[in-house]
Protein backbone atom coordinates (compact mmCIF):
# COMPACT_ATOMS: atom_id res chain seq x y z
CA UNK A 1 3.84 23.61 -26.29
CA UNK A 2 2.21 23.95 -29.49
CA UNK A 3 2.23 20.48 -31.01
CA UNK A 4 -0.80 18.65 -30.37
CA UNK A 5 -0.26 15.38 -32.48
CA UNK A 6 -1.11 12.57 -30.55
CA UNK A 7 1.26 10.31 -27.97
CA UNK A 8 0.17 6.65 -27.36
CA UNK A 9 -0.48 5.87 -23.75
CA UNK A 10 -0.59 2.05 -23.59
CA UNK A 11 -3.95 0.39 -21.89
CA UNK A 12 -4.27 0.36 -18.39
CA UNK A 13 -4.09 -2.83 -16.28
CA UNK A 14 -7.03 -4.97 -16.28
CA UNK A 15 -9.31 -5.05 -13.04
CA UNK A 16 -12.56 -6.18 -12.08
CA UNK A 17 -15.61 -4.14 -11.36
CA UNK A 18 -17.91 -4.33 -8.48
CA UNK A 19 -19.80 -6.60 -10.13
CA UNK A 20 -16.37 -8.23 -10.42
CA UNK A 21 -16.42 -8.56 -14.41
CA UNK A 22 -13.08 -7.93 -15.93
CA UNK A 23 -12.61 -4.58 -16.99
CA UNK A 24 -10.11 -3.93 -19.82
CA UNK A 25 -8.75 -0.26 -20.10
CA UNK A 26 -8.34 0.84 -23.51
CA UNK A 27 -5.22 2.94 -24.94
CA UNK A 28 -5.42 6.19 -25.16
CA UNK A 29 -3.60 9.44 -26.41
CA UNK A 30 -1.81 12.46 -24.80
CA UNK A 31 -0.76 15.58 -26.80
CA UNK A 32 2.51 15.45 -28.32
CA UNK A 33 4.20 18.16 -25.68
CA UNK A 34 3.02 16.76 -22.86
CA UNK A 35 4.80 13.35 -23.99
CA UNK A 36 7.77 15.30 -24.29
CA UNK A 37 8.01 17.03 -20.89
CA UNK A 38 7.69 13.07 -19.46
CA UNK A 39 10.49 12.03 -22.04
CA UNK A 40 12.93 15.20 -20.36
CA UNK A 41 12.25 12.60 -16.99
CA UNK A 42 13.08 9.50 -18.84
CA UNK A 43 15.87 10.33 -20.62
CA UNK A 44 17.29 11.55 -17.18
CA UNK A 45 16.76 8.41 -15.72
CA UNK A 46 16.97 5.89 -18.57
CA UNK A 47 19.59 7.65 -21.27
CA UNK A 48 18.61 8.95 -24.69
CA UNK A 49 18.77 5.27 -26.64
CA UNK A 50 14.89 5.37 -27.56
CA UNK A 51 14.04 8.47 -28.83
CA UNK A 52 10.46 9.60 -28.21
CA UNK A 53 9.55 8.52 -31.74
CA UNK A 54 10.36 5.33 -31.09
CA UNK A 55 8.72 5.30 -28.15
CA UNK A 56 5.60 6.76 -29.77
CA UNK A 57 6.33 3.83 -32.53
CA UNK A 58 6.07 0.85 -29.52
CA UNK A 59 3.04 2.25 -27.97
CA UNK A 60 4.00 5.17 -25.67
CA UNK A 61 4.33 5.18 -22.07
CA UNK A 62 1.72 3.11 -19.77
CA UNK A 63 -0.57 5.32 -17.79
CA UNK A 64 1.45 4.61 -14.14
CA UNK A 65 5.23 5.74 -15.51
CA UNK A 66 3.54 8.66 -17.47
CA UNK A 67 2.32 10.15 -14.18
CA UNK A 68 5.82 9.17 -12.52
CA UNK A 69 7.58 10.97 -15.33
CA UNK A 70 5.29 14.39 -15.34
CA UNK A 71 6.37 14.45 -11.92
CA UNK A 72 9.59 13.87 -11.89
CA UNK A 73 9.60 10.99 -9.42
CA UNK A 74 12.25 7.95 -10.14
């Protein structure tokens, strides 16, 4: 758990405020073993044919599967 490079986590879903202007989350990073404990998840349940690279390379996971993946949910 020592490598802290950075894992893209893709923008969240827009919403609107309370003053119901749209609201545009922006991307963000995780570090690099953290993005590897959800990849264990997802290669369980989608297969090893996107390494975590290339999943790094297309703009990491989005915020809701990231969760789902840390906690082992399907």
């Amino acid at each position: 758990m020592d490598d802290t490079r950075p894992f893209p986590v893709q923008a969240g879903t827009p919403y609107r405020d309370e003053e119901r202007r749209m609201v545009y989350p922006k991307p963000s990073t995780i570090p690099w073993w953290l993005a590897e404990i959800a990849y264990e998840e997802y290669s369980r349940v989608y297969g090893k044919t996107q390494s975590i690279e290339r999943l790094a390379e297309r703009g990491g996971f989005c915020r809701e599967e990231l969760v789902r993946f840390i906690r082992g949910l399907k």
